[in-house]
ModelCIF file with pLDDT and N, C-alpha, C, O atoms, coordinates in Angstrom:
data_MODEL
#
_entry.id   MODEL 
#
_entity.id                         1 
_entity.type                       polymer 
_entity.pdbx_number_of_molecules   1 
#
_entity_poly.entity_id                      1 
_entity_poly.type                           'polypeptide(L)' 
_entity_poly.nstd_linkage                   no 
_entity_poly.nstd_monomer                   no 
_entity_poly.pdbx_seq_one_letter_code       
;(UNK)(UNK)(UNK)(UNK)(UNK)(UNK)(UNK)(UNK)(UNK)(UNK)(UNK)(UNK)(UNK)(UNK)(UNK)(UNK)
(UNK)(UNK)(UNK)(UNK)(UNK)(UNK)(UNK)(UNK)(UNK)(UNK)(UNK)(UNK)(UNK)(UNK)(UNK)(UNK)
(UNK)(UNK)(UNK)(UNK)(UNK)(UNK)(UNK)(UNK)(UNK)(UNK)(UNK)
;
_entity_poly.pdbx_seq_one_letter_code_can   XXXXXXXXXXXXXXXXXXXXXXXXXXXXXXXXXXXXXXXXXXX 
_entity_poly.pdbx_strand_id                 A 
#
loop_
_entity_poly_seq.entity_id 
_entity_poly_seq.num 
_entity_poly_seq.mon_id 
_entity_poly_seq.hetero 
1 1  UNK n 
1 2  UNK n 
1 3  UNK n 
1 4  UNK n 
1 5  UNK n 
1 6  UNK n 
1 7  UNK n 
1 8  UNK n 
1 9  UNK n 
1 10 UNK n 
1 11 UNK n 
1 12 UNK n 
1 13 UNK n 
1 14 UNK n 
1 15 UNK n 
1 16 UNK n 
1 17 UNK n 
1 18 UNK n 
1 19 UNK n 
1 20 UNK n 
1 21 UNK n 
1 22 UNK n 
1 23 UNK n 
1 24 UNK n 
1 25 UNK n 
1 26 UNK n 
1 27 UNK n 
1 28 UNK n 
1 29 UNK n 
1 30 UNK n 
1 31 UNK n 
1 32 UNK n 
1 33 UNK n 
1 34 UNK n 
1 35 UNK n 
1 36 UNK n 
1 37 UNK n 
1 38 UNK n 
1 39 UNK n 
1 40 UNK n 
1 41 UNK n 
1 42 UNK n 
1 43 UNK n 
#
_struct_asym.id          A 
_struct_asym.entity_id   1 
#
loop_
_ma_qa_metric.id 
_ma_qa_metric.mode 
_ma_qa_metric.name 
_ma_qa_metric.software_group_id 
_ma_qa_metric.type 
1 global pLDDT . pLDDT 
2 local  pLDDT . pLDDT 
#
_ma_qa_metric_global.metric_id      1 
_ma_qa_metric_global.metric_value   96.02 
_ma_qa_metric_global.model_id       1 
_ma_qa_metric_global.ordinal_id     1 
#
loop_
_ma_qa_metric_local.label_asym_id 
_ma_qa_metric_local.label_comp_id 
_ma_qa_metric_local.label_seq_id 
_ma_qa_metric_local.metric_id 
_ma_qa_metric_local.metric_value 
_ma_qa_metric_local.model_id 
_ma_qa_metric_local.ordinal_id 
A UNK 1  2 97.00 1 1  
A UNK 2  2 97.00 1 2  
A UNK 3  2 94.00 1 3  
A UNK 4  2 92.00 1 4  
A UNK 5  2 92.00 1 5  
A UNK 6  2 94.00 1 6  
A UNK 7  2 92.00 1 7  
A UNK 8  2 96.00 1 8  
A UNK 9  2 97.00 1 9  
A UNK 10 2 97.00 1 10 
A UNK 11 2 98.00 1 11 
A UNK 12 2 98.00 1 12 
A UNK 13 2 98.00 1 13 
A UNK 14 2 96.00 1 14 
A UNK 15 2 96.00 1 15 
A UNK 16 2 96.00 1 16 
A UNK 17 2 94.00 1 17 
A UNK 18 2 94.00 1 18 
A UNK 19 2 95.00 1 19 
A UNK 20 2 93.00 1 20 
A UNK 21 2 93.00 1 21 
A UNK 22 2 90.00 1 22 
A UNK 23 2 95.00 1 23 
A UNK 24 2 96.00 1 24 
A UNK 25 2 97.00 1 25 
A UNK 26 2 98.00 1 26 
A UNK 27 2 98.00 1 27 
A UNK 28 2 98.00 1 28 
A UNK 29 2 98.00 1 29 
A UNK 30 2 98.00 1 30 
A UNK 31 2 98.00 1 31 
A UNK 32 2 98.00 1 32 
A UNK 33 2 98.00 1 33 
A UNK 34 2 98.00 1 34 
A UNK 35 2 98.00 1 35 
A UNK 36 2 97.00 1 36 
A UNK 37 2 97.00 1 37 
A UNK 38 2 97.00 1 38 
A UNK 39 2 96.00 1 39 
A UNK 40 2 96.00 1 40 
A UNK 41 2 96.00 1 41 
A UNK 42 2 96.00 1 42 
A UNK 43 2 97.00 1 43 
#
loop_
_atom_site.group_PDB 
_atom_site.id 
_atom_site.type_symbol 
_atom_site.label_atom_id 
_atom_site.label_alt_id 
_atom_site.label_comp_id 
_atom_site.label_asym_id 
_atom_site.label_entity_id 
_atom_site.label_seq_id 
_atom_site.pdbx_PDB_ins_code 
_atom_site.Cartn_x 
_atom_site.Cartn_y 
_atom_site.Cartn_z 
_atom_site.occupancy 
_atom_site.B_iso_or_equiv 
_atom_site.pdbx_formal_charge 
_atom_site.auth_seq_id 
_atom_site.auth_comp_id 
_atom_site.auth_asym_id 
_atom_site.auth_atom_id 
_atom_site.pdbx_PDB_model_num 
ATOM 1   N N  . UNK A 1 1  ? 0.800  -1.224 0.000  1.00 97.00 ? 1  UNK A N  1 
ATOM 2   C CA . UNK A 1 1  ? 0.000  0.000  0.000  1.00 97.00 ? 1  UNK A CA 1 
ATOM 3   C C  . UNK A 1 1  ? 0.834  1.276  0.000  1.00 97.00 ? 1  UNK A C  1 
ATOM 4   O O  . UNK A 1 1  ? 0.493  2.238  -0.689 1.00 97.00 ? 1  UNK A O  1 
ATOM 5   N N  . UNK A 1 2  ? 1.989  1.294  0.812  1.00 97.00 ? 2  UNK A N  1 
ATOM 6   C CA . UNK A 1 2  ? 2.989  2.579  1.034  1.00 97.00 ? 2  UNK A CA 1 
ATOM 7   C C  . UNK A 1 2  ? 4.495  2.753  0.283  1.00 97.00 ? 2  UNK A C  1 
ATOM 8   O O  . UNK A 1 2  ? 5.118  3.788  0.048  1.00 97.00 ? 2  UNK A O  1 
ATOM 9   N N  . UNK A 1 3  ? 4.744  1.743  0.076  1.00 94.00 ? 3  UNK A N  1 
ATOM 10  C CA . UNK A 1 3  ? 6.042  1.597  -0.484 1.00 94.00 ? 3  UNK A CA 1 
ATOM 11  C C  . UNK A 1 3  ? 6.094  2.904  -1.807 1.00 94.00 ? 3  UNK A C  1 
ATOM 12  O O  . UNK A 1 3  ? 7.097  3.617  -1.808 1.00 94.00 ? 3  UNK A O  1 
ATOM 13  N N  . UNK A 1 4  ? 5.257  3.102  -2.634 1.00 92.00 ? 4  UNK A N  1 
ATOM 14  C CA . UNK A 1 4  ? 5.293  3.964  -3.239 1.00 92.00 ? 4  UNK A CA 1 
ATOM 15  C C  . UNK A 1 4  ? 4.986  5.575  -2.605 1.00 92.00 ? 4  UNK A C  1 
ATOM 16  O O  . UNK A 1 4  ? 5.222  6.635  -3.185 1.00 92.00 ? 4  UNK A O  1 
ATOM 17  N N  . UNK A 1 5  ? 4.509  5.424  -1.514 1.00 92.00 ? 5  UNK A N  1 
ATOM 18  C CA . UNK A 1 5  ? 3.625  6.813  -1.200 1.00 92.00 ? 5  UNK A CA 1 
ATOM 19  C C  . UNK A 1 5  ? 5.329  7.578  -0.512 1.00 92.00 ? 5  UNK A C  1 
ATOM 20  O O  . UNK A 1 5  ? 5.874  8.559  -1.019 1.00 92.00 ? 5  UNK A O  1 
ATOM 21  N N  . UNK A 1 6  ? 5.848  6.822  0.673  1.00 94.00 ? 6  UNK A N  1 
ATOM 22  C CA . UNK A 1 6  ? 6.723  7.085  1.635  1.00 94.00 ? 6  UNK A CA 1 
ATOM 23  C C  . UNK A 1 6  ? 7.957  6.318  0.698  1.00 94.00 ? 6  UNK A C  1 
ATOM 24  O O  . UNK A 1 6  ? 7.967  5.207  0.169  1.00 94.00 ? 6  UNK A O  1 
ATOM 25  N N  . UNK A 1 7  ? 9.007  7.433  0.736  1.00 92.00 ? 7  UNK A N  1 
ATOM 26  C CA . UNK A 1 7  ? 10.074 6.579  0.014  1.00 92.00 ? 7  UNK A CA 1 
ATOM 27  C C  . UNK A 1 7  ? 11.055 6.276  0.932  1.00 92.00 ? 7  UNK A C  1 
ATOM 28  O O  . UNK A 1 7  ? 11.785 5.310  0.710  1.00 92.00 ? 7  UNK A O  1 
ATOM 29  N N  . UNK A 1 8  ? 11.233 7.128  2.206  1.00 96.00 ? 8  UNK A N  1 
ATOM 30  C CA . UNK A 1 8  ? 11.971 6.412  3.053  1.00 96.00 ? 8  UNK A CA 1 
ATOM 31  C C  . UNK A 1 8  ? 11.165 5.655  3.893  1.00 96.00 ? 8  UNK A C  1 
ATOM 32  O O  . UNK A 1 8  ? 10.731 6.113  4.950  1.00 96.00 ? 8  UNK A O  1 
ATOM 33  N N  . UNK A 1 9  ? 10.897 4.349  3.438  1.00 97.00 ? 9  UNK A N  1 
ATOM 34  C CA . UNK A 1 9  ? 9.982  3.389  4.556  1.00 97.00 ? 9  UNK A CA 1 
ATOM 35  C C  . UNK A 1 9  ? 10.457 2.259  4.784  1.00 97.00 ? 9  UNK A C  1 
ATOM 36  O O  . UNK A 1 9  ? 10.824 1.573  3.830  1.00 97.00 ? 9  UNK A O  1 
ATOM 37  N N  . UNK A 1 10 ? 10.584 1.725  6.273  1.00 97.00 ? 10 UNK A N  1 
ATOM 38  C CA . UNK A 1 10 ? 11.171 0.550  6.562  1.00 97.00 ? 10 UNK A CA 1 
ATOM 39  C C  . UNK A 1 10 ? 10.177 -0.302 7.340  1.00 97.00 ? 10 UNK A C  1 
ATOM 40  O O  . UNK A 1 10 ? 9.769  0.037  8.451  1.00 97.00 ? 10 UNK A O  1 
ATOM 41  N N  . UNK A 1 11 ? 9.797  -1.426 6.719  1.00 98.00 ? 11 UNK A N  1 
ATOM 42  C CA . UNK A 1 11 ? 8.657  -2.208 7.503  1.00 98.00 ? 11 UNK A CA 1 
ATOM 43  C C  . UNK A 1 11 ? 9.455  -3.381 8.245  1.00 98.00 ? 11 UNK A C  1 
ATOM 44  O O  . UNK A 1 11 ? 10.645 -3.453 7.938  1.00 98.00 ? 11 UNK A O  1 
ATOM 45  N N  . UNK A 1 12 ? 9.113  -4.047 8.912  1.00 98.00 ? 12 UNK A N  1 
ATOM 46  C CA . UNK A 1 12 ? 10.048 -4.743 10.093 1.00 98.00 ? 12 UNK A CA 1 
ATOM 47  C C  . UNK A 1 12 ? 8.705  -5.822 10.308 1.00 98.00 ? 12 UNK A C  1 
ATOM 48  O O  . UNK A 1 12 ? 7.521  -5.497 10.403 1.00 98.00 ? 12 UNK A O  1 
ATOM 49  N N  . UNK A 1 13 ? 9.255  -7.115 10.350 1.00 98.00 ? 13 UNK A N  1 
ATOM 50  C CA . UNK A 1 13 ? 8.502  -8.307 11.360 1.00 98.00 ? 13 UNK A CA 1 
ATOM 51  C C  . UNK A 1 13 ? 9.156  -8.422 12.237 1.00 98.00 ? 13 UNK A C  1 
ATOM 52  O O  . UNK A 1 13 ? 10.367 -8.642 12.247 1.00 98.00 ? 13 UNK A O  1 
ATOM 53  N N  . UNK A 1 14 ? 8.195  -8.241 13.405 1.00 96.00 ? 14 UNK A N  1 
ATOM 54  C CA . UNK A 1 14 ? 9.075  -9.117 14.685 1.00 96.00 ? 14 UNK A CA 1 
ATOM 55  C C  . UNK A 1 14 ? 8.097  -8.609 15.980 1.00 96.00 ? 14 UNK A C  1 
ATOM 56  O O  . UNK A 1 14 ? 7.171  -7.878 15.630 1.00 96.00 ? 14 UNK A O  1 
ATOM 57  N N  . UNK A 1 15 ? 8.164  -8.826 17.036 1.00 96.00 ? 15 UNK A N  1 
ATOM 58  C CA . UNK A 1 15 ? 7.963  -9.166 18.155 1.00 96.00 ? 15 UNK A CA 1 
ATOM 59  C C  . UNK A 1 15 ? 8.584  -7.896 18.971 1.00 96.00 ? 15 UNK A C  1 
ATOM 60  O O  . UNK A 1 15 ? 9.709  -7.926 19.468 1.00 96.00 ? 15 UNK A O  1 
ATOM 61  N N  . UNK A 1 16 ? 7.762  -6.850 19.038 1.00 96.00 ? 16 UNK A N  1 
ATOM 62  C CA . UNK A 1 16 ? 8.703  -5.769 20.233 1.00 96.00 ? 16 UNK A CA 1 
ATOM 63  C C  . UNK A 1 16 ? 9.005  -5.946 21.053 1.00 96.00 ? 16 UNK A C  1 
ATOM 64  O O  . UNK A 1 16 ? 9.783  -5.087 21.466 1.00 96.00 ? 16 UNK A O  1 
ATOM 65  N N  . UNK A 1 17 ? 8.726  -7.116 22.015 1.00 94.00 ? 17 UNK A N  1 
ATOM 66  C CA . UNK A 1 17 ? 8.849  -7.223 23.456 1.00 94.00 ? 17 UNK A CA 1 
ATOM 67  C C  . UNK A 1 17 ? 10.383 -8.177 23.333 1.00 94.00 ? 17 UNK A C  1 
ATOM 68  O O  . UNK A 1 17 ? 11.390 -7.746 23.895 1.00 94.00 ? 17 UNK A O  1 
ATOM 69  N N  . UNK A 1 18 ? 10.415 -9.398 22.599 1.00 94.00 ? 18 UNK A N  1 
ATOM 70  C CA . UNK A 1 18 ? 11.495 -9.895 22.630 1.00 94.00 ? 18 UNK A CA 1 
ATOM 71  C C  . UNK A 1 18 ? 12.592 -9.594 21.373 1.00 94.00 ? 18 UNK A C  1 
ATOM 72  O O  . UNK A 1 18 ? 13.751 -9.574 21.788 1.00 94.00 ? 18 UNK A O  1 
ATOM 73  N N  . UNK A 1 19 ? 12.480 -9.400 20.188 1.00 95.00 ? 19 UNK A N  1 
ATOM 74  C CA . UNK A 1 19 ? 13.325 -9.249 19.293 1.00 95.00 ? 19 UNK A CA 1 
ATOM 75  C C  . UNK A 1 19 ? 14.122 -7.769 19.215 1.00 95.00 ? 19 UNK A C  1 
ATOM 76  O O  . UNK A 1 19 ? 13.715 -6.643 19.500 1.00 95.00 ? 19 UNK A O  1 
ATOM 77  N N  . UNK A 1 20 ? 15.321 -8.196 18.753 1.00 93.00 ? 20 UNK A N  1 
ATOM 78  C CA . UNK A 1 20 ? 16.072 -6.585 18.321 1.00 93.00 ? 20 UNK A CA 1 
ATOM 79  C C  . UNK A 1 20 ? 15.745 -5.994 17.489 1.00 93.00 ? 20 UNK A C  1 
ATOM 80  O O  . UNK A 1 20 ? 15.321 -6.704 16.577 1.00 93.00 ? 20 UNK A O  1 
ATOM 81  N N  . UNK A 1 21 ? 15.713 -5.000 17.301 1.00 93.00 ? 21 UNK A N  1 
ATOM 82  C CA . UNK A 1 21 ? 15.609 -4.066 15.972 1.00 93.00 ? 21 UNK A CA 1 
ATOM 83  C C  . UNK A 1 21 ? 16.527 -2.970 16.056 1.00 93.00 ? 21 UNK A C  1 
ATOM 84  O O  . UNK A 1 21 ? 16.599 -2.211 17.023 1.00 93.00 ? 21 UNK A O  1 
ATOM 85  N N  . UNK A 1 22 ? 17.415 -2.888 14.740 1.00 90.00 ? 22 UNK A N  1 
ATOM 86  C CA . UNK A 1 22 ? 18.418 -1.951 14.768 1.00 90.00 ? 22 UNK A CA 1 
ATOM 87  C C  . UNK A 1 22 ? 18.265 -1.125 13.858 1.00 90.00 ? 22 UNK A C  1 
ATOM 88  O O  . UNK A 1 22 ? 19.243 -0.798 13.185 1.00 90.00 ? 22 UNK A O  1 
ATOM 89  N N  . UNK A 1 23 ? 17.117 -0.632 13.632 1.00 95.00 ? 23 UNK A N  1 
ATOM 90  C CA . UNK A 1 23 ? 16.885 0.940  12.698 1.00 95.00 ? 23 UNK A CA 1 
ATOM 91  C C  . UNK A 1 23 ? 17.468 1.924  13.889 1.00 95.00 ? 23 UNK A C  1 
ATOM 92  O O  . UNK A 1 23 ? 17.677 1.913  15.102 1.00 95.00 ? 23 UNK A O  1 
ATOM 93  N N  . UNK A 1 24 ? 17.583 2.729  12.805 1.00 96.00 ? 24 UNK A N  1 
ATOM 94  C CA . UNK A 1 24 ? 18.238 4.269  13.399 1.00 96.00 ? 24 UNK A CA 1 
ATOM 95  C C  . UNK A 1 24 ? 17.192 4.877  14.074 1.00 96.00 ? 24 UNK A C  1 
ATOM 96  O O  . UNK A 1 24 ? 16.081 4.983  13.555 1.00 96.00 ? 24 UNK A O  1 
ATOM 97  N N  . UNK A 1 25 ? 17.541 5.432  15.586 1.00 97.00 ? 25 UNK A N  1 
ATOM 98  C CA . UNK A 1 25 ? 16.304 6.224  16.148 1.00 97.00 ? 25 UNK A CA 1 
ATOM 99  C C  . UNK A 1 25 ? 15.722 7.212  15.578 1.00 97.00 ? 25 UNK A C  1 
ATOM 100 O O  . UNK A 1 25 ? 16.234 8.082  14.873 1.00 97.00 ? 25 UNK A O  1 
ATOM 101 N N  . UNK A 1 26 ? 14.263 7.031  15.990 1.00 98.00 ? 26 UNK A N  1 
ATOM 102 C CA . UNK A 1 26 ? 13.306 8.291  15.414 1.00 98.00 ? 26 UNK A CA 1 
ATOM 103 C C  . UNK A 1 26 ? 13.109 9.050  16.809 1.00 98.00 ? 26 UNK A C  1 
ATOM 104 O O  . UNK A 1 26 ? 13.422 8.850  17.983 1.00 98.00 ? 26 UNK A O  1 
ATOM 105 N N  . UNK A 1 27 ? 12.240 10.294 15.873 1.00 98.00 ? 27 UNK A N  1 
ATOM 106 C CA . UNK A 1 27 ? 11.836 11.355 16.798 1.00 98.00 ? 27 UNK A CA 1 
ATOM 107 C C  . UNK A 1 27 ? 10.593 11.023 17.640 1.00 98.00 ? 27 UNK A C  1 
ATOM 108 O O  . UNK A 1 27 ? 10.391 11.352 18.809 1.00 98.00 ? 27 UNK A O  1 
ATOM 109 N N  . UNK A 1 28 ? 9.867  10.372 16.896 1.00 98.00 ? 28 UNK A N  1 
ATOM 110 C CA . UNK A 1 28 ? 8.305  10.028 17.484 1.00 98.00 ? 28 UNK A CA 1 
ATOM 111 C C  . UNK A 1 28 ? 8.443  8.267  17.401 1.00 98.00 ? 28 UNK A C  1 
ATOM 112 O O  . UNK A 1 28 ? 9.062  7.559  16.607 1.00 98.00 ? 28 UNK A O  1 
ATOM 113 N N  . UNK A 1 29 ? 7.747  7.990  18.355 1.00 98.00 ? 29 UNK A N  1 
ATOM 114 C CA . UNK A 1 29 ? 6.979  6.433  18.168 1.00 98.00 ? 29 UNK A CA 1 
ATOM 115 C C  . UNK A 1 29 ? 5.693  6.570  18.513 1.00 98.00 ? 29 UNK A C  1 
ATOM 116 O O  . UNK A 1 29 ? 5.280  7.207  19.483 1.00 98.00 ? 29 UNK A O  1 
ATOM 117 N N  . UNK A 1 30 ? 4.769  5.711  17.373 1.00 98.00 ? 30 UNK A N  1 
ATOM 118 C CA . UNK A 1 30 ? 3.052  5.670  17.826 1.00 98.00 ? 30 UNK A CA 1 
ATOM 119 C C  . UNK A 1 30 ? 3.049  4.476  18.263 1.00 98.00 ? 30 UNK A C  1 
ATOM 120 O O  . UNK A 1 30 ? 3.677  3.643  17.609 1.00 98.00 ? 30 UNK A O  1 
ATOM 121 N N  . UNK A 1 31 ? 2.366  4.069  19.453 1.00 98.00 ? 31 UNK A N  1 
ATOM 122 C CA . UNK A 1 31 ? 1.707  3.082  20.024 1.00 98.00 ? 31 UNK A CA 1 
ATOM 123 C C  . UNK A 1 31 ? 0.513  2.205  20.132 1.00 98.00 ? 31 UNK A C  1 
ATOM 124 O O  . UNK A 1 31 ? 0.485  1.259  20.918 1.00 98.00 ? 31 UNK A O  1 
ATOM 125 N N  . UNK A 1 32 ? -0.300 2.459  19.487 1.00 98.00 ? 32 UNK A N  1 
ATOM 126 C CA . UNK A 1 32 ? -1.819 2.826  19.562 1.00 98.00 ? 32 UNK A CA 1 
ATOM 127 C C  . UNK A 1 32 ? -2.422 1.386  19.571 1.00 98.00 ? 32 UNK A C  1 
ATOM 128 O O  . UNK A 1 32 ? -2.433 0.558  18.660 1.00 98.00 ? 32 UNK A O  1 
ATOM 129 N N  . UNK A 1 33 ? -2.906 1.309  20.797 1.00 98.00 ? 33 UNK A N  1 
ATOM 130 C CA . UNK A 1 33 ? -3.546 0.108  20.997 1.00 98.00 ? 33 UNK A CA 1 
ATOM 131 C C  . UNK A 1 33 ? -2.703 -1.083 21.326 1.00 98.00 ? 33 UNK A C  1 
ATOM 132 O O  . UNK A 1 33 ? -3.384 -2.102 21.438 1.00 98.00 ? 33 UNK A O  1 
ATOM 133 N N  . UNK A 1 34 ? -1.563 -1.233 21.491 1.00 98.00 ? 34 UNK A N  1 
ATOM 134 C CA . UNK A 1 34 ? 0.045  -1.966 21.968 1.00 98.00 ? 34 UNK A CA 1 
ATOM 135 C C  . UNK A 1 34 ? -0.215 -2.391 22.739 1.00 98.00 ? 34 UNK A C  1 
ATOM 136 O O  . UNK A 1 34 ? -0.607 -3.538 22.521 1.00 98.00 ? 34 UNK A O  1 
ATOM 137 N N  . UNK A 1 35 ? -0.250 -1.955 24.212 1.00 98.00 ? 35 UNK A N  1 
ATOM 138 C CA . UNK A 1 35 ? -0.364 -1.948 25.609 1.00 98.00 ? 35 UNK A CA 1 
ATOM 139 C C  . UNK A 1 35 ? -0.679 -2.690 26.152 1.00 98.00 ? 35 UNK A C  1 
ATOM 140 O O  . UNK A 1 35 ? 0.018  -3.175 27.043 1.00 98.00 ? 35 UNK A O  1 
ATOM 141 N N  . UNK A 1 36 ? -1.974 -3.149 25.835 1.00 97.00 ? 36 UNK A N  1 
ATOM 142 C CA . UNK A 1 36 ? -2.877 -4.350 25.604 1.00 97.00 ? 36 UNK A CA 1 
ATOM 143 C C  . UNK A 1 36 ? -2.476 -5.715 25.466 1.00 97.00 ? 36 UNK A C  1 
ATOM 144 O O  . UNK A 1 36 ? -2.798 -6.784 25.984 1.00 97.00 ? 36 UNK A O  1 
ATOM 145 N N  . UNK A 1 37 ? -1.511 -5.253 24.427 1.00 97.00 ? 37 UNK A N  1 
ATOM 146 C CA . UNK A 1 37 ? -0.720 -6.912 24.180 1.00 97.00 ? 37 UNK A CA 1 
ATOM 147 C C  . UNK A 1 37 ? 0.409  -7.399 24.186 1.00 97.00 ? 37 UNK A C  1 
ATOM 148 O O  . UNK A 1 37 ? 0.910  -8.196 23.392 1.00 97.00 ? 37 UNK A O  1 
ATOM 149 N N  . UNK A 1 38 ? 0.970  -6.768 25.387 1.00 97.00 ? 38 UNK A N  1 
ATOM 150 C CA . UNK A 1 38 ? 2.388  -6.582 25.636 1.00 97.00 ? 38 UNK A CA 1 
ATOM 151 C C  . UNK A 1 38 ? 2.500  -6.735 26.927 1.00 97.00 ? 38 UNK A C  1 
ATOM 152 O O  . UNK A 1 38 ? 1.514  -6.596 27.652 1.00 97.00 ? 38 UNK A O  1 
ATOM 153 N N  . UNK A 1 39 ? 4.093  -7.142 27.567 1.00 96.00 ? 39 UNK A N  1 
ATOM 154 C CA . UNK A 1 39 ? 4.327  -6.628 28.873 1.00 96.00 ? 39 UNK A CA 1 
ATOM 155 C C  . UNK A 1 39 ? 5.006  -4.983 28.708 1.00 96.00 ? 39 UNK A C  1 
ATOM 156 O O  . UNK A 1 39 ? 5.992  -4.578 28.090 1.00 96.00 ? 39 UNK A O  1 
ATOM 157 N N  . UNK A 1 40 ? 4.251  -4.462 29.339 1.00 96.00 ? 40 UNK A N  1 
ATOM 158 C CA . UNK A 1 40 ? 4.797  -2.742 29.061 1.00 96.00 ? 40 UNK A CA 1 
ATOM 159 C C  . UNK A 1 40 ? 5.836  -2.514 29.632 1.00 96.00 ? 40 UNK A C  1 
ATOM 160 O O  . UNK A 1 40 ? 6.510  -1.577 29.204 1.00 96.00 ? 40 UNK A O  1 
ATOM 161 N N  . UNK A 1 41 ? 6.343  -3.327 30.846 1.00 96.00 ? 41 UNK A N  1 
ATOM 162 C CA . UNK A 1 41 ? 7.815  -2.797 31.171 1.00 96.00 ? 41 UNK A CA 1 
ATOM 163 C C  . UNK A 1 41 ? 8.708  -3.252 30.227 1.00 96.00 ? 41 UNK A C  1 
ATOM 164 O O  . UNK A 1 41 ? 9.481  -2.335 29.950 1.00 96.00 ? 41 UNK A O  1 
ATOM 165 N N  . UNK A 1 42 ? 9.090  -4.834 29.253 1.00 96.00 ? 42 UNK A N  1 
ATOM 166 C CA . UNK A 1 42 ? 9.703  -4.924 28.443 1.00 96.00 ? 42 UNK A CA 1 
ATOM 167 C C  . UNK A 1 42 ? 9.231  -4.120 27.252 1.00 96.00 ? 42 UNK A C  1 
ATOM 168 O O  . UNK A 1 42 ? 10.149 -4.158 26.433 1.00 96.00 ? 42 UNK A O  1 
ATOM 169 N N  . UNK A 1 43 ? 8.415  -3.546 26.868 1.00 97.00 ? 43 UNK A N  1 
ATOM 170 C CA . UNK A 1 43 ? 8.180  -2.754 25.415 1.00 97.00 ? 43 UNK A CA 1 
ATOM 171 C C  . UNK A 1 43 ? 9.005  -1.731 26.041 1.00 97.00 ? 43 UNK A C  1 
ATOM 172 O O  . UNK A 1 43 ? 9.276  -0.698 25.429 1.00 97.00 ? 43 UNK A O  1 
#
């Protein structure tokens, strides 16, 4: 759906609570609706 819209876009599988992810930090992170399905101290 985005790959054309956003040209710098990086989509990622994985698991926030246990997996790494080594993109470069951003300014913002959205959460929306997460919380729920997570342990929030490891997110």
């Amino acid at each position: 759906r985005f790959d054309h819209q956003i040209p710098l876009l990086e989509l990622l599988v994985g698991d926030v609570q246990t997996d790494e992810f080594t993109f470069a930090p951003v300014e913002l992170v959205f959460a929306g609706l997460l919380f729920e399905y997570v342990d929030a101290e490891a997110v």
